[in-house]
N, C-alpha and C. Protein backbone atom coordinates (compact mmCIF):
# COMPACT_ATOMS: atom_id res chain seq x y z
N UNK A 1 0.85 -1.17 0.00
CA UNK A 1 0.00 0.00 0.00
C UNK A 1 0.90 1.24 0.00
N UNK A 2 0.46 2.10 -0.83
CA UNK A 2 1.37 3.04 -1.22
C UNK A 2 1.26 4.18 0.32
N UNK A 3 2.09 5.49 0.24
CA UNK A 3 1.95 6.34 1.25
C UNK A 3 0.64 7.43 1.12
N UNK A 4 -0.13 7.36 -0.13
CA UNK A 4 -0.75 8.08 -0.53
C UNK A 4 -2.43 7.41 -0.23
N UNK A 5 -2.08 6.37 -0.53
CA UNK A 5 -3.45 5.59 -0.25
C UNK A 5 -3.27 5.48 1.11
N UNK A 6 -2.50 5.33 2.48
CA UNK A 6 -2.35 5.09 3.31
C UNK A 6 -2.98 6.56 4.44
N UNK A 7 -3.05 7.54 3.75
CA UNK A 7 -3.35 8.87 3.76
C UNK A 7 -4.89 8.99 4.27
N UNK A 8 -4.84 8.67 2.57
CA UNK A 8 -6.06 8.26 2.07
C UNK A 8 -7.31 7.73 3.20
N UNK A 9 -6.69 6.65 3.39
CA UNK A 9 -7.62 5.31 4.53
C UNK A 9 -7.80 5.87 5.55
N UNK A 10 -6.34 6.56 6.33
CA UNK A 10 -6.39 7.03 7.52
C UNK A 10 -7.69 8.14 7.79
N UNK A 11 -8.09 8.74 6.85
CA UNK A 11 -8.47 9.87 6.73
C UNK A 11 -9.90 9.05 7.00
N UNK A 12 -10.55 8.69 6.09
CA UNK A 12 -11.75 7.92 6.09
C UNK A 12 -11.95 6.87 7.16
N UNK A 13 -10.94 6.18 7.86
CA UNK A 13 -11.54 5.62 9.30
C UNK A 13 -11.30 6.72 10.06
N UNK A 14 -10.09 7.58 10.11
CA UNK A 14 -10.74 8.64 11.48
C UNK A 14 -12.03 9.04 11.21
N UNK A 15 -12.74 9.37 10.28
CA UNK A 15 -14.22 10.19 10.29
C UNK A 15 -15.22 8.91 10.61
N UNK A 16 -15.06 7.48 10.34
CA UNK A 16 -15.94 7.09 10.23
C UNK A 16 -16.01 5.76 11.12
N UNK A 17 -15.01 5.19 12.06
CA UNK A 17 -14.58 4.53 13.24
C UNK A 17 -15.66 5.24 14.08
N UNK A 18 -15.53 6.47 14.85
CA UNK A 18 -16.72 6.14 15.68
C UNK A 18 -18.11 6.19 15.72
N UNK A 19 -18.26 6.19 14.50
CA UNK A 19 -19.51 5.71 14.13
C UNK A 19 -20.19 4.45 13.83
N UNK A 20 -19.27 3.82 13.54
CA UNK A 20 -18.96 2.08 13.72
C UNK A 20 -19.48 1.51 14.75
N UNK A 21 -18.49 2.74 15.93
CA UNK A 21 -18.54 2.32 16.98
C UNK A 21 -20.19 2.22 18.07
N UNK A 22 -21.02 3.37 17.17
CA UNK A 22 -22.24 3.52 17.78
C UNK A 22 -22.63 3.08 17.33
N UNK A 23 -22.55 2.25 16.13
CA UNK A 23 -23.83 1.46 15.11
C UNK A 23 -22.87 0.15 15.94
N UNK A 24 -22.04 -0.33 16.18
CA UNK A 24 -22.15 -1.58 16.78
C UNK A 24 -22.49 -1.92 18.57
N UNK A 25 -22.88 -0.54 18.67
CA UNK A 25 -23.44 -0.54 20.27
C UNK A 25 -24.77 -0.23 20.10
N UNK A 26 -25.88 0.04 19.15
CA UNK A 26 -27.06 -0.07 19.23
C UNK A 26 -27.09 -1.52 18.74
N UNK A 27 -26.31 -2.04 17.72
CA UNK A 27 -26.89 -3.01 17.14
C UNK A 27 -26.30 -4.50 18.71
N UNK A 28 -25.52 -4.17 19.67
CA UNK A 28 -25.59 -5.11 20.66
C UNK A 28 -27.11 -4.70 21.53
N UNK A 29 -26.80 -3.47 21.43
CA UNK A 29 -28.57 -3.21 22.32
C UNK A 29 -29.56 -4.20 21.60
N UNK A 30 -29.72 -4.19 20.51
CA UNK A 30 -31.08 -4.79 19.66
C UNK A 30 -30.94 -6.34 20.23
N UNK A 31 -29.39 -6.88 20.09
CA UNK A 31 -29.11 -8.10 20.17
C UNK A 31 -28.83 -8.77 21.71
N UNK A 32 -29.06 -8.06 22.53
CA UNK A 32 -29.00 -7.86 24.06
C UNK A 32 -30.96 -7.91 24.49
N UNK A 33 -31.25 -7.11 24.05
CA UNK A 33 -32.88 -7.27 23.90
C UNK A 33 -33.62 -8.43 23.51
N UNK A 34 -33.21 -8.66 22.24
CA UNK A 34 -33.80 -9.34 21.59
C UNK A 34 -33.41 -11.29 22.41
N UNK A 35 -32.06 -11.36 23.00
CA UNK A 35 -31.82 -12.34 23.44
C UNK A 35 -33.01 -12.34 25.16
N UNK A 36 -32.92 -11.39 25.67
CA UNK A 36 -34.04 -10.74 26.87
C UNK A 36 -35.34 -11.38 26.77
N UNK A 37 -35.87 -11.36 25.21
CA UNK A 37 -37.18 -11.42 24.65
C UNK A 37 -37.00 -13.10 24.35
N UNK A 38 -35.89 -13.49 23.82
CA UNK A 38 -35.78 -14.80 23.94
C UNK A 38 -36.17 -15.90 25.24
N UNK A 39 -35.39 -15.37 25.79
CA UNK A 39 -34.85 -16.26 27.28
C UNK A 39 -35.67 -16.05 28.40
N UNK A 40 -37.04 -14.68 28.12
CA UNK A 40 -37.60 -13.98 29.27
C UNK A 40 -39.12 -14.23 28.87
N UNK A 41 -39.41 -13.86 27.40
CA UNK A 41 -40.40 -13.87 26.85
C UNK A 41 -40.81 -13.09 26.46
N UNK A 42 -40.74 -11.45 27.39
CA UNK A 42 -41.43 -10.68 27.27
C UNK A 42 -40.01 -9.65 26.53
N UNK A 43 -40.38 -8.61 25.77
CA UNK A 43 -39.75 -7.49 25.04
C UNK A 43 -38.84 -6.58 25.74
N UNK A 44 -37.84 -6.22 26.19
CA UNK A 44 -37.80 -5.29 27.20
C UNK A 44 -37.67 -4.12 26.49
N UNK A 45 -38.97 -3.05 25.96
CA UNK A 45 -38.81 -2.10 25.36
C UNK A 45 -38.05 -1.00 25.53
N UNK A 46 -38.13 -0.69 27.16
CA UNK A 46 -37.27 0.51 27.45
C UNK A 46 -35.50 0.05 27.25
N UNK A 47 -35.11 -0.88 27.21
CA UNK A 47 -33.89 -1.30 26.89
C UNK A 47 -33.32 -0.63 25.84
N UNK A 48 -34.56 -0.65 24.60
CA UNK A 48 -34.29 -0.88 23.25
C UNK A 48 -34.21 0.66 22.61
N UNK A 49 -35.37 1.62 23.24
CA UNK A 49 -35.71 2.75 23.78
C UNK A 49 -34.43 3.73 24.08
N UNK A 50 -33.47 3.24 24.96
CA UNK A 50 -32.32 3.88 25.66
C UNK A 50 -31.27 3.73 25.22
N UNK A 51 -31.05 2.43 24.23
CA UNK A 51 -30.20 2.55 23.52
C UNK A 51 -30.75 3.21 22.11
N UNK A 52 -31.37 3.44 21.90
CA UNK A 52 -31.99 4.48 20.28
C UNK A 52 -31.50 5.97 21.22
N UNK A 53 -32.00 6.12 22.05
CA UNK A 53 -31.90 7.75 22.75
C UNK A 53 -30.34 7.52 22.84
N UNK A 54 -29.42 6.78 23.32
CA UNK A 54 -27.77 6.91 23.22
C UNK A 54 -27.24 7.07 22.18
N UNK A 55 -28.00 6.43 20.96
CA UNK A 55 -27.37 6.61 19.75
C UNK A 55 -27.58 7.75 18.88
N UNK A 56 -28.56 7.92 19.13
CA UNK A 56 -28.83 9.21 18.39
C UNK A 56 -27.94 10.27 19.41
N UNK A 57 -28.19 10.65 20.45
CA UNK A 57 -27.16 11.58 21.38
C UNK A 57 -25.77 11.41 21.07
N UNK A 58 -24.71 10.40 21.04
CA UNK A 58 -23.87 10.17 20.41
C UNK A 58 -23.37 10.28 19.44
N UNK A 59 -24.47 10.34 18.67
CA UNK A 59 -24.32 10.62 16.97
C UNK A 59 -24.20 12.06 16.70
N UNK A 60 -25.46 13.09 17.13
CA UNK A 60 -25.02 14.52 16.85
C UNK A 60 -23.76 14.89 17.93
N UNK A 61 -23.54 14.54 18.94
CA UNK A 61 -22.08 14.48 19.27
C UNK A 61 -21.14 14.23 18.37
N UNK A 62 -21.03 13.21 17.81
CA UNK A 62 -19.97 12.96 16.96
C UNK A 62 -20.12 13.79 15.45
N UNK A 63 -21.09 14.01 14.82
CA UNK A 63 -21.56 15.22 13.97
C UNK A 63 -21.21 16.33 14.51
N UNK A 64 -21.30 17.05 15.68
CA UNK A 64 -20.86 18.60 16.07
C UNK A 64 -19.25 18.21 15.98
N UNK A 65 -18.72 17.09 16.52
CA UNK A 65 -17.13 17.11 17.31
C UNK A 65 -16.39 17.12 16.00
N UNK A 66 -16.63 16.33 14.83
CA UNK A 66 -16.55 16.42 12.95
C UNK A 66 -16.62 17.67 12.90
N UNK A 67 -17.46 18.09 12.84
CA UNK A 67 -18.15 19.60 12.12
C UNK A 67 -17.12 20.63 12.41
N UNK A 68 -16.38 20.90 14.07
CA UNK A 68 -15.87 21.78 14.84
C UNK A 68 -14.69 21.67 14.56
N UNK A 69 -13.76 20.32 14.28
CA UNK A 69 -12.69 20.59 14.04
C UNK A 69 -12.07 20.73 12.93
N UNK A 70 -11.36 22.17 13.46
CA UNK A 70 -10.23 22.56 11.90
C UNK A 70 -9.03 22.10 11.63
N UNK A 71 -8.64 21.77 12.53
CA UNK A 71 -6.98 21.10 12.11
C UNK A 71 -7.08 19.52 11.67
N UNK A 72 -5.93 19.17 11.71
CA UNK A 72 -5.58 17.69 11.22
C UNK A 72 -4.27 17.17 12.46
N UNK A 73 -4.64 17.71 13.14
CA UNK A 73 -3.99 17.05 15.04
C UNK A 73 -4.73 15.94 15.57
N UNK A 74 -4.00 14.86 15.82
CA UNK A 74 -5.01 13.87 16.08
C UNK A 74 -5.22 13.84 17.75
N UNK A 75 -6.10 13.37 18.20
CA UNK A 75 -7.07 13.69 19.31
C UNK A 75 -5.62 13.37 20.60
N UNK A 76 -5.04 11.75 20.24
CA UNK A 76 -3.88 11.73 21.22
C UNK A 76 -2.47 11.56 20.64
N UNK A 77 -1.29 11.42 21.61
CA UNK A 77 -0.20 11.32 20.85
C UNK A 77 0.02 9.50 21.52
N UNK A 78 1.38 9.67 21.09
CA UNK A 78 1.83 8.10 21.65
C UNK A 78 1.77 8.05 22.87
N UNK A 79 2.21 9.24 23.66
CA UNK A 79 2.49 9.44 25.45
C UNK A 79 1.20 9.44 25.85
N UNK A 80 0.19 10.14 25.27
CA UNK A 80 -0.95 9.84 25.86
C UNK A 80 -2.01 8.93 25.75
N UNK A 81 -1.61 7.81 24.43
CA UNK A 81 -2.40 6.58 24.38
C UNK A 81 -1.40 5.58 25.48
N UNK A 82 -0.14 5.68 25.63
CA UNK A 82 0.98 5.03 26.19
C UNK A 82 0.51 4.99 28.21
N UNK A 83 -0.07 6.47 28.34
CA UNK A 83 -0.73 6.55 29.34
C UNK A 83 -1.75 6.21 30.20
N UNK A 84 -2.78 6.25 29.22
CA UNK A 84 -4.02 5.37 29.24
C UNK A 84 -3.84 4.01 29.53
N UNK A 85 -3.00 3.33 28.02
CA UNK A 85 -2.84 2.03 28.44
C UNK A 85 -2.50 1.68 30.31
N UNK A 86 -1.48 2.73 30.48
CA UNK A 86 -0.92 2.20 31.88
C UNK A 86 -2.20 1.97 32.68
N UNK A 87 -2.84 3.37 32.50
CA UNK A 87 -3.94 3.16 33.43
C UNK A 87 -4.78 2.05 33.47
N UNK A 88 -4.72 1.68 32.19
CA UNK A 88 -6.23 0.93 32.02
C UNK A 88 -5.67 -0.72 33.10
N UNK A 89 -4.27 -0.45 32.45
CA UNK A 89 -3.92 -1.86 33.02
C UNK A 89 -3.86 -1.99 34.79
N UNK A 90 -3.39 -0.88 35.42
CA UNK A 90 -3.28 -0.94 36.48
C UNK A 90 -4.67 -0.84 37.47
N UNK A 91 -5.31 -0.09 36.80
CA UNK A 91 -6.65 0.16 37.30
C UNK A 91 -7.50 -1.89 37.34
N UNK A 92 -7.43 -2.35 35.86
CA UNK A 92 -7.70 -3.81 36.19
C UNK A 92 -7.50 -4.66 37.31
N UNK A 93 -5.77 -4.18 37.05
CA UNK A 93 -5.05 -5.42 38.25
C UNK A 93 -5.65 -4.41 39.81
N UNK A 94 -5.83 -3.55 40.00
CA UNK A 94 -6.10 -3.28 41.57
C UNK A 94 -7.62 -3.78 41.74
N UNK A 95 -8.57 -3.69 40.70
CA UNK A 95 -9.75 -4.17 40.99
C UNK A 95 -10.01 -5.36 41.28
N UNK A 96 -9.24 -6.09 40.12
CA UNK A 96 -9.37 -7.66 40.70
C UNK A 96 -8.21 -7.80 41.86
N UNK A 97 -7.65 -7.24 42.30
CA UNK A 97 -7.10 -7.59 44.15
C UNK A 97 -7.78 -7.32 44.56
N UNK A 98 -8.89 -6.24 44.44
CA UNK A 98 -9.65 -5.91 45.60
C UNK A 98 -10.64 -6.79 45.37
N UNK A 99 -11.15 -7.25 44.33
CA UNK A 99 -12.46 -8.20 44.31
C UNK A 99 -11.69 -9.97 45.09
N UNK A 100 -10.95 -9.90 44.65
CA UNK A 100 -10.24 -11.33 45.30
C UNK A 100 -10.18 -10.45 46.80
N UNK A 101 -9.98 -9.76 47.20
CA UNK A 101 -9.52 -9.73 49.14
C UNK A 101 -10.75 -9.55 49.62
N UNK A 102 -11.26 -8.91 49.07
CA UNK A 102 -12.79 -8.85 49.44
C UNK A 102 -13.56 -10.33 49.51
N UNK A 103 -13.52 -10.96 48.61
CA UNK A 103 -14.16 -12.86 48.61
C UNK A 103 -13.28 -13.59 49.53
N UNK A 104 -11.81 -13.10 49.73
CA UNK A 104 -11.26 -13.94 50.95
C UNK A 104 -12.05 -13.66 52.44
N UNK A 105 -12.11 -11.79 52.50
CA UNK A 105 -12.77 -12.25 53.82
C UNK A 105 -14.01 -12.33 54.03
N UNK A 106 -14.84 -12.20 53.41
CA UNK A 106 -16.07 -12.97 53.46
C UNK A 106 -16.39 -14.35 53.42
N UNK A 107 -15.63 -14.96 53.07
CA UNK A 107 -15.44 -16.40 53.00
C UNK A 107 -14.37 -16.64 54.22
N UNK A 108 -13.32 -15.77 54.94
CA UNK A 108 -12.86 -15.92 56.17
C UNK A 108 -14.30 -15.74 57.76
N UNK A 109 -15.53 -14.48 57.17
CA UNK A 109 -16.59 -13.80 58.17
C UNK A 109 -17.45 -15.50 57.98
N UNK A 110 -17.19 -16.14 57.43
CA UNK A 110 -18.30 -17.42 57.11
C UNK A 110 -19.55 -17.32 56.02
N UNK A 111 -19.39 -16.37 55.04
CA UNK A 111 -20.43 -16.60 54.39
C UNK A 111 -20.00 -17.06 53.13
N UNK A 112 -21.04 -17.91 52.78
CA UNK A 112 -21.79 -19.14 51.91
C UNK A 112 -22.16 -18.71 50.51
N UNK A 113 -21.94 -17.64 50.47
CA UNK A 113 -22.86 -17.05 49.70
C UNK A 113 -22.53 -15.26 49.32
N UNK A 114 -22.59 -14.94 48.44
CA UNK A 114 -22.54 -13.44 48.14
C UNK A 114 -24.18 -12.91 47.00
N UNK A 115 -24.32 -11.85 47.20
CA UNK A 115 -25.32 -11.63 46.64
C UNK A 115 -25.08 -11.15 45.47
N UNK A 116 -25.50 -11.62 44.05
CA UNK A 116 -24.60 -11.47 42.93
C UNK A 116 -25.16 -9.42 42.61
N UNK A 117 -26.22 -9.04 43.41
CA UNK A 117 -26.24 -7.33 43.44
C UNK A 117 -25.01 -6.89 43.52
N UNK A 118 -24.12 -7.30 44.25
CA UNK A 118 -23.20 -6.29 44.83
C UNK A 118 -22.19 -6.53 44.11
N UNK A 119 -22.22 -8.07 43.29
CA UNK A 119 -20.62 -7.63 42.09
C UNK A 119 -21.05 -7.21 40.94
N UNK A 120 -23.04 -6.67 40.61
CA UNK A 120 -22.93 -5.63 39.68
C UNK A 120 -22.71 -4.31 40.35
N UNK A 121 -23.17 -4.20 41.32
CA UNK A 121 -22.33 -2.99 41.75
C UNK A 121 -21.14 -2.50 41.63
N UNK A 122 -20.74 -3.38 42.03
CA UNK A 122 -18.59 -3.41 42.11
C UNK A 122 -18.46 -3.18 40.51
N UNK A 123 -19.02 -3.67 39.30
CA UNK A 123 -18.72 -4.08 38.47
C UNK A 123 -18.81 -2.34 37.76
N UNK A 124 -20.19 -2.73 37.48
CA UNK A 124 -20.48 -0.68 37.47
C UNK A 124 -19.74 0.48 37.84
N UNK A 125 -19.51 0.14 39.14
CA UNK A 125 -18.49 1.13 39.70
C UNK A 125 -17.13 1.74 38.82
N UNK A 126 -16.33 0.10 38.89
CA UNK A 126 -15.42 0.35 38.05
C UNK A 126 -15.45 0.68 36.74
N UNK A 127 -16.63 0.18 36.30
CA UNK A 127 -16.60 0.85 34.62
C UNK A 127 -16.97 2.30 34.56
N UNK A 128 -17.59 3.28 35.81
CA UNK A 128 -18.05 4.52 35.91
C UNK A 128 -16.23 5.37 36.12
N UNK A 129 -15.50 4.89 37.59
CA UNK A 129 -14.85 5.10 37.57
C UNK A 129 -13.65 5.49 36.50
N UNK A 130 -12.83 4.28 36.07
CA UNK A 130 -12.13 4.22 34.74
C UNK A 130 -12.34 4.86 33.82
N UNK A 131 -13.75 5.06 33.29
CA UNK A 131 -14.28 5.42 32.30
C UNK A 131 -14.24 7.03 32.34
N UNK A 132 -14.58 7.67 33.47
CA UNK A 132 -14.16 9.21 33.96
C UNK A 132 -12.89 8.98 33.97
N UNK A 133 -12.28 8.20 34.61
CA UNK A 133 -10.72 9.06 34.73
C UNK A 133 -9.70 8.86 33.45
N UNK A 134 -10.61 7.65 32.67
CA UNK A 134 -9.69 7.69 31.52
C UNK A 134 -9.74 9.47 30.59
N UNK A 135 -11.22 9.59 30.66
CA UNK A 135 -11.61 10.88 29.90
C UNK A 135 -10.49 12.22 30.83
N UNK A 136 -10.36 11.81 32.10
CA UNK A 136 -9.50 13.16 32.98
C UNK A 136 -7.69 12.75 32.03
N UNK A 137 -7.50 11.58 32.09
CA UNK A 137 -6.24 11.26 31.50
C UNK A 137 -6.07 11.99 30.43
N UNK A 138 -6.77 11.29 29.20
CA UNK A 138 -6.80 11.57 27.80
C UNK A 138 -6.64 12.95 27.31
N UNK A 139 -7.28 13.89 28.46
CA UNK A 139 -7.82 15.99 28.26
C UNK A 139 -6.40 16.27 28.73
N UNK A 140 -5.62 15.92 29.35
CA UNK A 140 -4.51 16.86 29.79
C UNK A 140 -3.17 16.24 29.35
């Protein structure tokens, strides 16, 4: 592939990657639902509902964030994808120590049992967490 076509490509997945990215997160919504409607019986409309309202919100987001920029600077450099990575990795490994020390002593207090609420909680958490501080990383 020449340097010109390589240009070329780059140019057309930066504009059109995250849009990919929202058409393959409604289309898990549909397929997240639709398995719901399988396995449950019933439709879960507002599911289906909230992911149409994310995508469309996302979308004129990504239409204004296109629209606004004038240069040809790309969003990060190496140091700051190089950064992220660290985070992302370290942030993993402390969660799962803490989810492992946490099941040791509860299983040291005697219980039998955990209530699977609280490792979507835990679970949530960390994806709220990370997910902000990656965005605090990435801005500065």
């Amino acid at each position: 592939m020449s340097v010109k076509n390589r240009k070329k490509w780059k140019r057309v997945l930066e504009k059109w990657t995250p849009f990919f990215a929202i058409i393959c997160t409604f289309i898990g919504t549909v397929l997240g639902s639709s398995l719901a409607y399988f396995f449950q019986g019933e439709f879960p409309y507002e599911v289906l509902t909230g992911g149409l309202v994310a995508t469309i919100i996302l979308t004129v987001i990504q239409v204004i964030k296109q629209k606004s920029k004038k240069d040809n600077l790309p969003e990060a450099d190496e140091r700051v994808i190089h950064n992220i990575f660290r985070f992302f990795a370290f942030a993993s490994h402390i969660t799962l120590a803490i989810l492992f020390i946490a099941l040791a002593v509860f299983t040291l207090l005697g219980n039998e049992s955990i209530s699977i609420l609280y490792l979507w909680i835990f679970f949530f958490a960390y994806i709220w967490i990370v997910g902000i501080s990656s965005l605090i990383i990435k801005s500065r």
